[in-house]
Protein backbone atom coordinates (compact mmCIF):
# COMPACT_ATOMS: atom_id res chain seq x y z
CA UNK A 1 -8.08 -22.33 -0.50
CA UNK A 2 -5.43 -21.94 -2.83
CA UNK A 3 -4.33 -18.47 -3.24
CA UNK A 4 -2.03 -16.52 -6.36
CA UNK A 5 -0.22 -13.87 -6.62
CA UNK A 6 0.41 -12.13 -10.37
CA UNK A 7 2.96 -9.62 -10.34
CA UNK A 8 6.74 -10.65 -8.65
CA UNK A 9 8.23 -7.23 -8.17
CA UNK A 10 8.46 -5.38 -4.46
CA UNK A 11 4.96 -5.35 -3.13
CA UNK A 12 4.05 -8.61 -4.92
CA UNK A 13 7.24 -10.22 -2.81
CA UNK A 14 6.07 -8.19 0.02
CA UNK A 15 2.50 -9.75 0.26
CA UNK A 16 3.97 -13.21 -0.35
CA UNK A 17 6.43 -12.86 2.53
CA UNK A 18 3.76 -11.51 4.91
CA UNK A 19 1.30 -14.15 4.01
CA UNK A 20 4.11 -17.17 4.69
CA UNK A 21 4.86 -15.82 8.00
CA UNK A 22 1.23 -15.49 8.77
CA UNK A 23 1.11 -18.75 8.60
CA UNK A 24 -0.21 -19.75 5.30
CA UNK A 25 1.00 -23.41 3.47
CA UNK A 26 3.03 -22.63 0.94
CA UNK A 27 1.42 -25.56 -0.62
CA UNK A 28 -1.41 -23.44 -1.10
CA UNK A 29 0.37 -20.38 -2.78
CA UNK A 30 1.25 -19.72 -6.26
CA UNK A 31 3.24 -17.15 -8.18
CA UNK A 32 2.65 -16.53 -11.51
CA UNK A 33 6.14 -14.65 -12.78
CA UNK A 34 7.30 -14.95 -16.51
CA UNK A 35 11.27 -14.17 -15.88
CA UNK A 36 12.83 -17.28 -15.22
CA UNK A 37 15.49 -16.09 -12.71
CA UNK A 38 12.99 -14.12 -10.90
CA UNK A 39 11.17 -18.14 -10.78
CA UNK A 40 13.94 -19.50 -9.63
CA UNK A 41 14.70 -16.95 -6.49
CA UNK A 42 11.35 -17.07 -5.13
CA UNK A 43 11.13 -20.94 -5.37
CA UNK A 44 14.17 -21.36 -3.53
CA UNK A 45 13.30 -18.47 -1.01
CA UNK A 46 10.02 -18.89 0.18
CA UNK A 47 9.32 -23.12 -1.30
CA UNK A 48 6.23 -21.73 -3.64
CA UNK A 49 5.09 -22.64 -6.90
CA UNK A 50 6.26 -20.35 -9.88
CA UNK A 51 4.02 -20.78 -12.67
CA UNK A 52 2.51 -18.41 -15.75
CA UNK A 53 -0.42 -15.79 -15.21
CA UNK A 54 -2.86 -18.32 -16.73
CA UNK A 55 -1.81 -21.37 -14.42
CA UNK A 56 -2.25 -19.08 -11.37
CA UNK A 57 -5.67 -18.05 -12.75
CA UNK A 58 -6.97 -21.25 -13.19
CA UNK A 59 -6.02 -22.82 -10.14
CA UNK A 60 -6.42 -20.48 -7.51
CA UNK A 61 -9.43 -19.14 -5.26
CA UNK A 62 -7.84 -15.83 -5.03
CA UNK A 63 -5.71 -14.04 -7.45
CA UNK A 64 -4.14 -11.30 -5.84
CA UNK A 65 -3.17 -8.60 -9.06
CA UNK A 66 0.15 -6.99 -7.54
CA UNK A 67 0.60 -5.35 -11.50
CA UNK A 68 1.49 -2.09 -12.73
CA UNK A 69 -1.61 -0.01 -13.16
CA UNK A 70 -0.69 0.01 -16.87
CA UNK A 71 -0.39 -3.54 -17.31
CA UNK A 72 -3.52 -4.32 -15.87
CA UNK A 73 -5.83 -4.52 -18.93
CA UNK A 74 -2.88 -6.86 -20.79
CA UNK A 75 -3.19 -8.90 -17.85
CA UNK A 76 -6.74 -9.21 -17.46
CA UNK A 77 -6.76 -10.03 -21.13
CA UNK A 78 -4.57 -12.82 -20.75
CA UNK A 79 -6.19 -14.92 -17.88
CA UNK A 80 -9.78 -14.13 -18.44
CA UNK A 81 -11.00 -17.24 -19.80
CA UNK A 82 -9.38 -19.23 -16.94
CA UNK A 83 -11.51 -17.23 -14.77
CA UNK A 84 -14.56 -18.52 -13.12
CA UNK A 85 -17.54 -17.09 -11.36
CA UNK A 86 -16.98 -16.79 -7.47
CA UNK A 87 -13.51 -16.25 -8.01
CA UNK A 88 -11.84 -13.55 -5.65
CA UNK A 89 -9.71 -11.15 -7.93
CA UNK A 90 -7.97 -8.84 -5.48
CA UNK A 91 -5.84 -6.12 -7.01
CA UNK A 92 -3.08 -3.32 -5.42
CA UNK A 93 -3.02 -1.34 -8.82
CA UNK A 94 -3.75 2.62 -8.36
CA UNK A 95 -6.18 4.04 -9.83
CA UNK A 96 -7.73 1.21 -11.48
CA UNK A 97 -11.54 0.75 -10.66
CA UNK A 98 -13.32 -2.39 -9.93
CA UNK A 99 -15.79 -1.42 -12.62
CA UNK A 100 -12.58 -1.19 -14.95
CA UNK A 101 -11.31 -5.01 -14.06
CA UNK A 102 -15.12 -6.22 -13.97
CA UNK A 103 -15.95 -5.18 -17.91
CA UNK A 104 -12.72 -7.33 -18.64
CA UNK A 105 -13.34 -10.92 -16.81
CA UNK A 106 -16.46 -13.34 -16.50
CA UNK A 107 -19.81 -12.28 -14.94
CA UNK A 108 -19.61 -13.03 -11.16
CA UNK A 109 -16.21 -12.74 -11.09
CA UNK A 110 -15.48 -10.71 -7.39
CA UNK A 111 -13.51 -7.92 -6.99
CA UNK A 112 -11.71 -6.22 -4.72
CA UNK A 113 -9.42 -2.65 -4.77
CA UNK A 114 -7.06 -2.45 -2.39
CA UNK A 115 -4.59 0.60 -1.96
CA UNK A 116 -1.59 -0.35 0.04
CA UNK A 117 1.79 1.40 0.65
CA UNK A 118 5.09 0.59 1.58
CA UNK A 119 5.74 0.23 5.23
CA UNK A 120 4.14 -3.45 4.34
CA UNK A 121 7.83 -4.41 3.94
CA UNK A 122 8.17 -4.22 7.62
CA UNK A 123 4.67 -5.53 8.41
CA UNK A 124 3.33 -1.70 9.02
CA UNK A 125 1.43 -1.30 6.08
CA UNK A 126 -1.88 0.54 6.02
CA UNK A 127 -4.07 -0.73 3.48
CA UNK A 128 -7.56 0.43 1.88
CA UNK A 129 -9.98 -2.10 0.89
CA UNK A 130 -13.25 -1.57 -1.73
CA UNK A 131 -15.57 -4.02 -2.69
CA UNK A 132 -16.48 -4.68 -6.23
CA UNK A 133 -20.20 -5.38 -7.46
CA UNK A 134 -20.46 -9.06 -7.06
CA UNK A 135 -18.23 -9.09 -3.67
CA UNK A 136 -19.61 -10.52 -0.83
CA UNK A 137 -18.40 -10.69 2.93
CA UNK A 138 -16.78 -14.21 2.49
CA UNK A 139 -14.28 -11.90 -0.49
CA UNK A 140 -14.36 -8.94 1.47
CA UNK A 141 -13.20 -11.25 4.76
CA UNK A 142 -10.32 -12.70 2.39
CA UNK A 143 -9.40 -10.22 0.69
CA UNK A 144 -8.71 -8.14 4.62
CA UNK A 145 -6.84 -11.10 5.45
CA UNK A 146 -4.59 -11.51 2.83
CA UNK A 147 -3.30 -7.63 3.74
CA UNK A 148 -3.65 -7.87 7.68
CA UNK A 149 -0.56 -10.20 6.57
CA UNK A 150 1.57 -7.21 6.07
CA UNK A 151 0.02 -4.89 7.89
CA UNK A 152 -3.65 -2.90 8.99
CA UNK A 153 -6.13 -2.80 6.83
CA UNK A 154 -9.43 -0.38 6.78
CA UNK A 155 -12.49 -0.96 5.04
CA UNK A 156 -13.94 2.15 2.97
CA UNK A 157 -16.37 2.95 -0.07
CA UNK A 158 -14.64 3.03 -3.28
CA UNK A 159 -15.05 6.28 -4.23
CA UNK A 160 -12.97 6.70 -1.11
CA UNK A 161 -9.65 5.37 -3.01
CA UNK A 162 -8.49 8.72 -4.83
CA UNK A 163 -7.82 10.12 -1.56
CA UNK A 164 -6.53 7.40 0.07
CA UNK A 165 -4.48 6.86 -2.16
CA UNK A 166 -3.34 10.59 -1.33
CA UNK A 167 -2.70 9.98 2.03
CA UNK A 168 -1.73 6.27 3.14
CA UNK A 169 -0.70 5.58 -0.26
CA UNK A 170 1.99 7.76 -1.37
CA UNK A 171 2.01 9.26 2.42
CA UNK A 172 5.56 7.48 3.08
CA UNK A 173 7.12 9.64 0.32
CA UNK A 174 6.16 12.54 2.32
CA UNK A 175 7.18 11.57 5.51
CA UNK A 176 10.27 10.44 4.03
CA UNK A 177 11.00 13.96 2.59
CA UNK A 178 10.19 15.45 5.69
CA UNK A 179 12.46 13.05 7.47
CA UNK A 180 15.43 14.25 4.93
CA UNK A 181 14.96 17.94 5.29
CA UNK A 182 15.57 17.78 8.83
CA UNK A 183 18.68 15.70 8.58
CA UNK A 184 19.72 17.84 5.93
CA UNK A 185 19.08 21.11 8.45
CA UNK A 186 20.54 19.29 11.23
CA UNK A 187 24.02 18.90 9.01
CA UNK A 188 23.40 22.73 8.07
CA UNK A 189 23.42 23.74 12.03
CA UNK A 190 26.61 21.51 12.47
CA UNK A 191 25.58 18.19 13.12
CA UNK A 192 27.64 14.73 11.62
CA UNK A 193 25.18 13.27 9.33
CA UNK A 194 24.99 10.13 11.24
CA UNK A 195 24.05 12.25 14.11
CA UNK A 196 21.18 14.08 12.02
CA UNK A 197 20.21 10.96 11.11
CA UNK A 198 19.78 9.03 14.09
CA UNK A 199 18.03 11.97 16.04
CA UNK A 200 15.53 12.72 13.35
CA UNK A 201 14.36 8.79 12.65
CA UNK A 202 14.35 7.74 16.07
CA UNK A 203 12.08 11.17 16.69
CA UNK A 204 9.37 10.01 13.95
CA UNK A 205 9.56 6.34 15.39
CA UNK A 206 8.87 7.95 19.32
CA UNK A 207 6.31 10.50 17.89
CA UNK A 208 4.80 7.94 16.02
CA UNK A 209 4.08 5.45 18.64
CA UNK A 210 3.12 8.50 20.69
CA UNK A 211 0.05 9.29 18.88
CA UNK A 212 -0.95 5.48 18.32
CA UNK A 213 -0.28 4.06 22.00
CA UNK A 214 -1.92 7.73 23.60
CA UNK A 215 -4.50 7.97 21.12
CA UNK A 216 -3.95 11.71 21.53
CA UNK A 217 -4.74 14.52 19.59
CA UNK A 218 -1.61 15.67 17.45
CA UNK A 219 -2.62 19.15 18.01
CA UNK A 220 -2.35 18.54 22.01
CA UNK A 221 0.74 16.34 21.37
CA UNK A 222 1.74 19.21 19.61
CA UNK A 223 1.14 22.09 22.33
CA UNK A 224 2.35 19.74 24.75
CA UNK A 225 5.88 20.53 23.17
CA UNK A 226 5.53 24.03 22.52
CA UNK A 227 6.28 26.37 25.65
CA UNK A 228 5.35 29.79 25.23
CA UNK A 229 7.80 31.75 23.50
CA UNK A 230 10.05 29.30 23.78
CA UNK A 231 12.50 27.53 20.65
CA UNK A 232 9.63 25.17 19.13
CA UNK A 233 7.26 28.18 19.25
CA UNK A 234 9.90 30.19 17.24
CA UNK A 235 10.27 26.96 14.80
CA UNK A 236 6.20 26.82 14.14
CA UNK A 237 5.82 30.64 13.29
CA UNK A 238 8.38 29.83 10.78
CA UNK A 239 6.22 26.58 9.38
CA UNK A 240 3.16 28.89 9.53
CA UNK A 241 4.61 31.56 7.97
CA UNK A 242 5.46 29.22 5.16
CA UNK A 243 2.02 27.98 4.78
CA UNK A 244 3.57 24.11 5.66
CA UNK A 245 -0.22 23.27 5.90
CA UNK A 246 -1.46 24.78 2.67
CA UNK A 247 1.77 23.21 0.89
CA UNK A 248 0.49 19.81 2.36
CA UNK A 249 -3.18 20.32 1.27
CA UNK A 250 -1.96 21.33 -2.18
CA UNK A 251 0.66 18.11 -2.46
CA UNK A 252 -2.49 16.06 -1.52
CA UNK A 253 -5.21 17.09 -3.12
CA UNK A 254 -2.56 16.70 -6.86
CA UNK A 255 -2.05 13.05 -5.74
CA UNK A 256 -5.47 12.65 -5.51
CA UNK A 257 -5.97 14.37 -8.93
CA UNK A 258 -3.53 12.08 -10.40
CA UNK A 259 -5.35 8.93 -8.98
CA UNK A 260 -8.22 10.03 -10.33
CA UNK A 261 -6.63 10.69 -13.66
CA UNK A 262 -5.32 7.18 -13.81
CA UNK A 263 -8.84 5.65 -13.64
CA UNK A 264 -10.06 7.93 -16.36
CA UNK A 265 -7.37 6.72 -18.39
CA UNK A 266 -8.02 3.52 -17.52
């Protein structure tokens, strides 16, 4: 099966890196990229073909749409007569419904939505897949393989997606805000930055692995550090009495708001 990816930039790059290192012939991958220096650097980095959005289209099984969510309905325009029925279209765009891409390609075309984020670049990704109409298990099967390439995947209903895309989705910006408040407050109690740094990150990473190798609780993680009384106590009280929780709530039900938003635009 011959599989294309439309859309070049970060994640598109990202998905084609995971799938070569998964193991799939690069004989059987296309790109479809208009900038012809952009071309040229994939071909020469990874040994694929770098062809136009309709090429890809025609000749692949599975078109992978790795496309700005608006420049999704310019793209659909453009390869939708090289589309056939049976066809796998899988696409990473937020907010943009399978009902949206279905009313602009060929009856029987299958769909799938996937939300990913952006610890794919270092094969941690966490990716939501939704089946369109005319998906079956065969394109719902492909579809999870192509992301298990850069990372785990989880299948869920589509009307799932706003809220995924809330947490998973833009979920690294948080942690990565997190991550820079506390380096920031370690250089504000007298810490070298470098220090900061390499305390806080390698913290997440240990915590991290912590709750996935345990498969414990974070609230019992979480107690498990806190003595009575003691200085992570004292540090809590001060989260709590900043409503850390409610601020989180409120960051993710706007995200999901937003995603929602999109589609309606859409």
């Amino acid at each position: 099966m011959t599989t294309a990816i439309i859309g070049a930039g970060v994640m598109g790059e990202t998905l084609l890196s995971g799938l070569v290192r998964a193991g799939r012939r690069v004989d059987n991958l296309l790109v479809g990229e208009k900038r012809p220096e952009r071309a040229q650097e994939l071909e020469e980095r990874y040994g694929v073909s770098v062809v136009s959005n309709v090429e890809a289209a025609r000749k692949a099984d599975t078109v992978a749409l790795v496309v700005k969510p608006q420049d999704m309905a310019a793209v659909l325009e453009e390869i939708a007569p090289e589309l056939r029925p049976g066809q796998l279209l899988v696409s990473l765009a937020a907010g943009i419904t399978t009902s949206f891409i279905e009313s602009h390609v060929p009856e029987g075309v299958a769909v799938v939505r996937v939300m990913p984020n952006t610890p794919a670049l270092v094969d941690e990704g966490m990716a939501a897949i939704s089946p369109g109409s005319h998906c079956d298990e065969a394109h719902l099967a492909e579809a999870e393989s192509l992301m298990a390439s850069t990372g785990r995947v989880l299948r869920i209903p589509e009307k799932q997606q706003d809220a995924v895309t809330a947490i998973s989705g833009s979920g690294p910006a948080y942690i990565f805000f997190v991550v820079e408040s506390m380096i920031e407050a370690g250089v504000h109690l007298g810490l070298p930055r470098a220090t900061a740094t390499e305390l806080v990150v390698q913290t997440l990473v240990g915590s991290a692995r912590m709750l996935r190798e345990t498969g414990t609780h974070p609230a019992v993680l979480r107690e498990q550090v806190t003595s009575p009384a003691g200085t992570t106590a004292a540090a809590l009280r001060e989260l709590e009495i900043h409503r850390v929780r409610a601020a989180f709530l409120a960051a993710m039900e706007a995200a999901r708001d937003r995603s929602r938003a999109l589609a309606e635009g859409s």
